[in-house]
Protein backbone atom coordinates (compact mmCIF):
# COMPACT_ATOMS: atom_id res chain seq x y z
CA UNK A 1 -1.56 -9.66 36.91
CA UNK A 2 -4.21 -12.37 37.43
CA UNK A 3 -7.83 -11.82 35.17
CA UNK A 4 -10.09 -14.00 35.96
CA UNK A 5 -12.73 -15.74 33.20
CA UNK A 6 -16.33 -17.38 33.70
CA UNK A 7 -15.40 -19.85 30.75
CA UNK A 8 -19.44 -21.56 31.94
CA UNK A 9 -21.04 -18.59 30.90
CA UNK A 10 -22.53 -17.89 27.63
CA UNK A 11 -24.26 -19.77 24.42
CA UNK A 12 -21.20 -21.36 23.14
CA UNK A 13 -19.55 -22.64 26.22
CA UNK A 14 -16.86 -23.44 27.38
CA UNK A 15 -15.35 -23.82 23.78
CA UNK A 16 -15.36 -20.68 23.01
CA UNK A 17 -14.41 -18.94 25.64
CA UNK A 18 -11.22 -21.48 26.02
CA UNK A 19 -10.54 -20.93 22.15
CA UNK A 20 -10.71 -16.95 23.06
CA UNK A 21 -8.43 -17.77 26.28
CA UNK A 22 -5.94 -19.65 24.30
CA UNK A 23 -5.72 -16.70 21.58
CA UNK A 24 -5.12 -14.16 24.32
CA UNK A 25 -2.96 -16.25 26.06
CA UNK A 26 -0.54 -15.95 22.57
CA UNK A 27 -0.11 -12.40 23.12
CA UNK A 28 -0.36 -11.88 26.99
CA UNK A 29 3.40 -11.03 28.50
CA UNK A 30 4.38 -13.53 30.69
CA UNK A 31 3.45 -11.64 33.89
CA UNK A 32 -0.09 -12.32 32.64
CA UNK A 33 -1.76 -15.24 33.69
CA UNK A 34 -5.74 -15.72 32.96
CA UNK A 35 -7.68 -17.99 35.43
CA UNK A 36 -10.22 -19.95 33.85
CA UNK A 37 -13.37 -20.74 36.31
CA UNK A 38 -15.63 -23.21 35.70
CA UNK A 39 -15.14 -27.05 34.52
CA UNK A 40 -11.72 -27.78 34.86
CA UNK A 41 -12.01 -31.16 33.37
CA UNK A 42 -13.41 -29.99 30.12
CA UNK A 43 -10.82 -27.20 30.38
CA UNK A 44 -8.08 -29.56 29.90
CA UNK A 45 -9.54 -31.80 27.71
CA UNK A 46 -9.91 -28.91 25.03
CA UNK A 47 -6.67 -27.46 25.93
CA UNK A 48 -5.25 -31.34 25.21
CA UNK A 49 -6.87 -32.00 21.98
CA UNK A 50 -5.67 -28.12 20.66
CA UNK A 51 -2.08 -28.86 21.90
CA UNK A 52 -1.82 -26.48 24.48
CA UNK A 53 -0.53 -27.25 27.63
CA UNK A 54 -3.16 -26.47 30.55
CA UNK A 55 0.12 -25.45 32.44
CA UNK A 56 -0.63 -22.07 30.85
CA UNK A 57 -3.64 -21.60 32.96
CA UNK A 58 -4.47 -21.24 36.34
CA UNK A 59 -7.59 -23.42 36.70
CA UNK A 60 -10.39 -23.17 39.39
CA UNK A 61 -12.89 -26.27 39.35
CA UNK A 62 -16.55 -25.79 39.30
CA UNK A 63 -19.55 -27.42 36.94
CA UNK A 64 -22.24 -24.97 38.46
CA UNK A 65 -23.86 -22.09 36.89
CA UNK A 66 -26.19 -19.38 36.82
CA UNK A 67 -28.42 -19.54 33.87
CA UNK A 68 -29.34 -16.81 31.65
CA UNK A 69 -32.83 -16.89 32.80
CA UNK A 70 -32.24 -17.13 36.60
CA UNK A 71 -32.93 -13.83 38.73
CA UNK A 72 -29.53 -12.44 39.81
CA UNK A 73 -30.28 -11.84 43.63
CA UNK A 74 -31.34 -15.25 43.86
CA UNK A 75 -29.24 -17.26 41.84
CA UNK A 76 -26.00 -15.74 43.89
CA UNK A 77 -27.36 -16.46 47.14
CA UNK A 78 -28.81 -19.78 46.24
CA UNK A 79 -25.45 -21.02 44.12
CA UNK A 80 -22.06 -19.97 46.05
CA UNK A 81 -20.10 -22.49 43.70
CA UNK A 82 -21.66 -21.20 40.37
CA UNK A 83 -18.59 -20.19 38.23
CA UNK A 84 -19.85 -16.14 38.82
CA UNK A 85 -19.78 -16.53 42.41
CA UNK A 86 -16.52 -17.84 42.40
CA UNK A 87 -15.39 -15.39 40.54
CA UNK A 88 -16.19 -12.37 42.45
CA UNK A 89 -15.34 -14.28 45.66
CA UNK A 90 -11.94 -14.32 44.13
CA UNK A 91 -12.15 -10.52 43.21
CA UNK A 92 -12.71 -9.54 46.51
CA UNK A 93 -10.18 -11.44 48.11
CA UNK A 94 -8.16 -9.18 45.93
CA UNK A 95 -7.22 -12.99 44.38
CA UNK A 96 -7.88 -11.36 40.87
CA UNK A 97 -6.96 -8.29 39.40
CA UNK A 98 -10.14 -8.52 37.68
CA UNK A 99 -13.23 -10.61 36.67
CA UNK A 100 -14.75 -11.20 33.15
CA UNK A 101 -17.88 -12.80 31.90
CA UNK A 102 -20.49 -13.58 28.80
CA UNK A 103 -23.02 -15.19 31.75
CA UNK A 104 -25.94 -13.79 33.46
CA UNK A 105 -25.50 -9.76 32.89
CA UNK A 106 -28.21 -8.85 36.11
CA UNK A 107 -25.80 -11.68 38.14
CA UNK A 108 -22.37 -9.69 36.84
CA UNK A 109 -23.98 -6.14 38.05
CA UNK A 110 -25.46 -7.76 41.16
CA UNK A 111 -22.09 -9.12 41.52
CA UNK A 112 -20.16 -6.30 41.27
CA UNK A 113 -22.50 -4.29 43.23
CA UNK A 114 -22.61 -6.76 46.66
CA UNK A 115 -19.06 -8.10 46.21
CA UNK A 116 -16.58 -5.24 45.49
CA UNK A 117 -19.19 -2.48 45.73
CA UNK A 118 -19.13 1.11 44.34
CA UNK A 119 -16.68 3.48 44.91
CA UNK A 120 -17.92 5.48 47.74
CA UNK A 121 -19.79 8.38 46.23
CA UNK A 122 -20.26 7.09 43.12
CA UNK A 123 -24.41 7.02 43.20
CA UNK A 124 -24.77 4.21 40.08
CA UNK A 125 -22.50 2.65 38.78
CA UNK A 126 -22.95 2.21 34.41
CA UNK A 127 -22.00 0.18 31.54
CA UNK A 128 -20.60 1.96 28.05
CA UNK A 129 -19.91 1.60 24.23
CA UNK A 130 -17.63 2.79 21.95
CA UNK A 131 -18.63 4.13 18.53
CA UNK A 132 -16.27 4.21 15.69
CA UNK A 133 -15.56 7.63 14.41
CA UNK A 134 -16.00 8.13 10.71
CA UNK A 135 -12.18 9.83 11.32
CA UNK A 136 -11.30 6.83 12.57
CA UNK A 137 -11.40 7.33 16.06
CA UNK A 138 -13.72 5.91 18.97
CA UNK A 139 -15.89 8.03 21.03
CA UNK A 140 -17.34 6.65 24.15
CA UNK A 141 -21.31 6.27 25.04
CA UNK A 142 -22.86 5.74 28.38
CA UNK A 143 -25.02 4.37 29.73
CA UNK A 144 -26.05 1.63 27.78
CA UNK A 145 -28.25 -0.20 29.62
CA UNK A 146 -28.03 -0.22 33.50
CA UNK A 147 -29.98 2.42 34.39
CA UNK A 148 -33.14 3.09 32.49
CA UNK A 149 -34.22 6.24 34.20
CA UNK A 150 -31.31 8.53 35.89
CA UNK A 151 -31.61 12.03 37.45
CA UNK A 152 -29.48 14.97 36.37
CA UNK A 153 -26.81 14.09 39.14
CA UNK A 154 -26.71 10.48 37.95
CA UNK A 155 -26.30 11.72 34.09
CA UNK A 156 -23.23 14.25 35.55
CA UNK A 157 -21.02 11.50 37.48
CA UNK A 158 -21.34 9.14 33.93
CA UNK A 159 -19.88 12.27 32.52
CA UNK A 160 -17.02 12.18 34.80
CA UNK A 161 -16.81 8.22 34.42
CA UNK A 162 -16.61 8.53 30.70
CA UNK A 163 -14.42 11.31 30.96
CA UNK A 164 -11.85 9.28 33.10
CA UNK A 165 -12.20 6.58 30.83
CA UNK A 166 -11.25 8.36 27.68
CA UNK A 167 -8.26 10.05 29.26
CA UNK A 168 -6.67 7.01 31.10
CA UNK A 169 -7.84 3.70 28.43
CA UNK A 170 -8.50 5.63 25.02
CA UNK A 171 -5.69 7.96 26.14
CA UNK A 172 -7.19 11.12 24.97
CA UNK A 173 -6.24 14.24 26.59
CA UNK A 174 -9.29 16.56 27.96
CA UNK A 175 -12.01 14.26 26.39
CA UNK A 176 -15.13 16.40 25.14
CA UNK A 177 -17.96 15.54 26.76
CA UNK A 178 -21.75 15.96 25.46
CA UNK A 179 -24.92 15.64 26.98
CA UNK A 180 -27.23 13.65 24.62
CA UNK A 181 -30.72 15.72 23.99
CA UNK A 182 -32.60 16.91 21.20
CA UNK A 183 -30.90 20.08 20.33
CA UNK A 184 -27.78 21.78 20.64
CA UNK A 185 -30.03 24.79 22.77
CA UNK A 186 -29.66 24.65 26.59
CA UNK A 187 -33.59 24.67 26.58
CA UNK A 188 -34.29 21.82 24.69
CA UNK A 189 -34.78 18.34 26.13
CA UNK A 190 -37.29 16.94 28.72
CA UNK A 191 -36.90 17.97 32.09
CA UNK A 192 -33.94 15.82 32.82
CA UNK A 193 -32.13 16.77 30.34
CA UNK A 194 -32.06 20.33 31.18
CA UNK A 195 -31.31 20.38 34.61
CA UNK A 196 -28.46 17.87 34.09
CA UNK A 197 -27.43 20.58 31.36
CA UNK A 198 -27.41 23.01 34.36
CA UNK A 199 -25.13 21.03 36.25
CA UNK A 200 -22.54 20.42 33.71
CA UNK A 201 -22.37 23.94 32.04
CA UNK A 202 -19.79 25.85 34.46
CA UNK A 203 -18.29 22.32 35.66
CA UNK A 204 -14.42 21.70 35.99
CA UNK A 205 -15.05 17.77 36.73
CA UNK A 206 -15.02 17.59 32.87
CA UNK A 207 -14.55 19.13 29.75
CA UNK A 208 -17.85 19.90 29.02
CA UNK A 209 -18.94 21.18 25.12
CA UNK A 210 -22.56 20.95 25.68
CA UNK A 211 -25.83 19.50 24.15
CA UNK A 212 -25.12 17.02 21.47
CA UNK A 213 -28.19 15.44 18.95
CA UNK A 214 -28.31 11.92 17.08
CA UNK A 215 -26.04 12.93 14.50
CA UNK A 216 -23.52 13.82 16.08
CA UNK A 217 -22.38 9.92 17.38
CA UNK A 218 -20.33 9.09 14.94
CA UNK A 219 -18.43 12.54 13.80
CA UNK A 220 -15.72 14.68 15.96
CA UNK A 221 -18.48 17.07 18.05
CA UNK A 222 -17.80 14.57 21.37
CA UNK A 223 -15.42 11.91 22.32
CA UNK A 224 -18.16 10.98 25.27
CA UNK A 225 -22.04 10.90 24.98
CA UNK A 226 -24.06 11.04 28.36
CA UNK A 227 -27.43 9.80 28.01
CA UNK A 228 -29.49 7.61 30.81
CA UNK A 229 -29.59 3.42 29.73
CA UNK A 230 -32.82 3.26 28.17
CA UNK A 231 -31.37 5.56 25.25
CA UNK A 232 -28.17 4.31 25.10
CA UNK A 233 -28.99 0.52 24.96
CA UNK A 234 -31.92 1.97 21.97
CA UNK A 235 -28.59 2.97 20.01
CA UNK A 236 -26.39 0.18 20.95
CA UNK A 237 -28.26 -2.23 19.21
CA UNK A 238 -29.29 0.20 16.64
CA UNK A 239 -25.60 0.72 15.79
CA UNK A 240 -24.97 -3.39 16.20
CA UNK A 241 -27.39 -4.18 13.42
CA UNK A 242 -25.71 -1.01 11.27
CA UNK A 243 -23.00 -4.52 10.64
CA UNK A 244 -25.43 -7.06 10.77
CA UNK A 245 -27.33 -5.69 7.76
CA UNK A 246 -23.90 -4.95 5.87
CA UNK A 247 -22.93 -8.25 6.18
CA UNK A 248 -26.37 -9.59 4.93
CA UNK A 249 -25.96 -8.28 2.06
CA UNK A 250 -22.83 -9.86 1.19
CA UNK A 251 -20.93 -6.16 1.32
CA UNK A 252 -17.48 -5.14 3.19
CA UNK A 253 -17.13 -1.20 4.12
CA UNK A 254 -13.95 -0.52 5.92
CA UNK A 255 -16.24 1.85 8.26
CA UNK A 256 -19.19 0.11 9.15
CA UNK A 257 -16.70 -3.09 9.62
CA UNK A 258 -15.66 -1.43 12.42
CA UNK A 259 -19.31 -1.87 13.77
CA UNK A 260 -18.66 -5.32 14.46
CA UNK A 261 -18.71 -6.38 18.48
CA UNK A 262 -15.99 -8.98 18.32
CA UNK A 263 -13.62 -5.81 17.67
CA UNK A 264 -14.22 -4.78 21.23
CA UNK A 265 -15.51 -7.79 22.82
CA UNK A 266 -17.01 -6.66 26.07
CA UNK A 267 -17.35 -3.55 28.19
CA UNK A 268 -16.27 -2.88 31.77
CA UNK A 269 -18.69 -2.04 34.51
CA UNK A 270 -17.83 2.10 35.98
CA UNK A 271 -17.60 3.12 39.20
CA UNK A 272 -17.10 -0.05 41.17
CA UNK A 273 -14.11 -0.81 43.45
CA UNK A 274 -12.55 -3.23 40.34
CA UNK A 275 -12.04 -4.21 37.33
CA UNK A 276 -15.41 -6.12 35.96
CA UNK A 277 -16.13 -6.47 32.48
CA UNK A 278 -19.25 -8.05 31.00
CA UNK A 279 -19.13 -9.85 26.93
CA UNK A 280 -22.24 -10.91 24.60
CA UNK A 281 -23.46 -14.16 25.59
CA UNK A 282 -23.08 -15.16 21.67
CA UNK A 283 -19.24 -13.85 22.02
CA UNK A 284 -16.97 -15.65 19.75
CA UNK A 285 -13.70 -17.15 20.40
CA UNK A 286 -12.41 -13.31 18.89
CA UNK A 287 -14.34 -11.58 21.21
CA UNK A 288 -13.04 -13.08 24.08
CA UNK A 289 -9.57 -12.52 22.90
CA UNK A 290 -10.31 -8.93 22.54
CA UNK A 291 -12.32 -8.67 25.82
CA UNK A 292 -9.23 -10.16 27.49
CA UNK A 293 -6.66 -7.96 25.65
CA UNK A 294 -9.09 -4.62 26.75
CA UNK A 295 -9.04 -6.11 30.56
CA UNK A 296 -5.34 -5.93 30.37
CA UNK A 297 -5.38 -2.20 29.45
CA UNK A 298 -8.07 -1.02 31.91
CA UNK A 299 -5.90 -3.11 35.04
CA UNK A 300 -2.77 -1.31 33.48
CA UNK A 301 -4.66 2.21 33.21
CA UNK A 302 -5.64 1.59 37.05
CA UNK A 303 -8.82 2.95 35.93
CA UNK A 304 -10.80 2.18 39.66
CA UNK A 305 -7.77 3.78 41.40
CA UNK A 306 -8.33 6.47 39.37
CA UNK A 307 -12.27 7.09 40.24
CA UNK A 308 -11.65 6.73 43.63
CA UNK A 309 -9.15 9.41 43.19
CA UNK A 310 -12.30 11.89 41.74
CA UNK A 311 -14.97 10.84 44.08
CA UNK A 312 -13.14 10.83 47.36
């Protein structure tokens, strides 16, 4: 298994994304090997001064990148070399058993889209969170942020994307799935959310329990929230700063510690033809370990082999 890393993306780079490569590297198997893209050079001049012999890497030269400002379209067009090009060049020559970044997040879905494309039938592809479970668990929201505005048959394939998701990574058998509305009543919602309700209440794509409401994110109700990305990324960040304020305050809780991002480090991009997973540009060296470590498990799950499956 070869994943691929964009160690020229994000605000700490490329220290911290080496740092995060070497701590993965420590628990990889051997029949991992993690392909660091971007400034070889500085690559092995880190690796050097930490004692680590660049030998453990696979290394793929380039000092070019797309900034976090640039427009996606553009920037991928106008810089073949950058370190994301290169990496989904390498995806689609099937080079890469997947490709993982903390640069541009419009280049990574433009990327993913143009490069290794959707699975056929898939209408738009999505981005998702986990939330920890005050049981302990995770559940599983989505979309978080790539699609602002969806229609009901949009909101019903993330269903089945979470749901497949849940069964084959979190390994939970006949995930519940909830449609994210204002009340538990069929009626309730906008527009939207009813007819999307429609779709899913006599379905057999997914285990379906029906309309879920804010508080039910972090108890047992659902193991996957639909919503459409405008929502979700609302409660992302809402749940992100859940931590941040804990931790201003100079207080530990065993539950809202689990809030923290470096826990999960990035998420993976649904319902494309790969493995792609996207990290927060501020992503420490822990993060990256994580985000690495989660790769593996996704590649091993054969999670786009197992959309394809559904939607062909």
């Amino acid at each position: 298994m070869k994943i691929g890393f964009d160690i020229m993306g994000g605000d700490h780079a490329p220290a911290n994304e080496i740092e995060g490569a070497i701590l993965a590297s420590e628990v990889f198997p051997p029949t991992v090997k993690l392909v660091l893209i971007g400034d070889s050079d500085a690559a092995k001049t880190y690796l050097t001064s930490k004692n680590v012999d660049p030998n453990r890497f696979e290394l793929v030269h380039t000092t070019e990148v797309i900034d976090m400002g640039e427009h996606p379209t553009k920037a991928l067009s106008q810089k073949p070399n950058s370190s994301i090009s290169i990496g989904f060049k390498l995806l689609k020559e099937n080079k890469l058993n997947a490709f993982c970044s903390a640069g541009n997040t419009g280049a990574m879905l433009v990327g993913s889209m143009f490069s290794v494309k959707s699975v056929p039938g898939v209408i738009r592809p999505c981005i998702a969170t986990v939330l920890p479970k005050v049981n302990g668990g995770y559940g599983l929201l989505l979309d978080v942020g790539t699609n602002a505005d969806c229609k009901p048959d949009v909101l019903y394939q993330f269903a089945i994307l979470g749901s497949l998701y849940s069964e084959f990574v979190e390994k939970i058998e006949s995930p519940k799935v909830g449609l994210l509305n204002l009340g538990e009543e069929p009626e309730k919602g906008n527009l939207v959310a009813q007819a999307a309700y429609g779709l899913m209440k006599d379905t057999k794509d997914f285990n379906f329990i029906g309309n879920v409401e804010g508080r039910d994110f972090f108890n047992d109700k659902a193991d996957v929230i639909v919503c459409e990305g405008f929502v979700g990324n609302v409660v992302l960040k809402m749940a992100e700063s859940f931590y941040r304020m804990i931790k201003k305050r100079d207080r530990s809780d065993e539950y809202f510690d689990r809030f923290n991002y470096e826990i999960y480090g990035g998420t993976p991009i649904l319902g494309i033809n790969s493995t792609v997973m996207i990290a927060h540009g501020i992503s420490s060296p822990t993060a990256f370990k994580n985000m690495l470590l989660q790769t593996k498990e996704i590649v091993d799950a054969n999670l786009p082999e197992k959309i394809k499956q559904v939607f062909n």
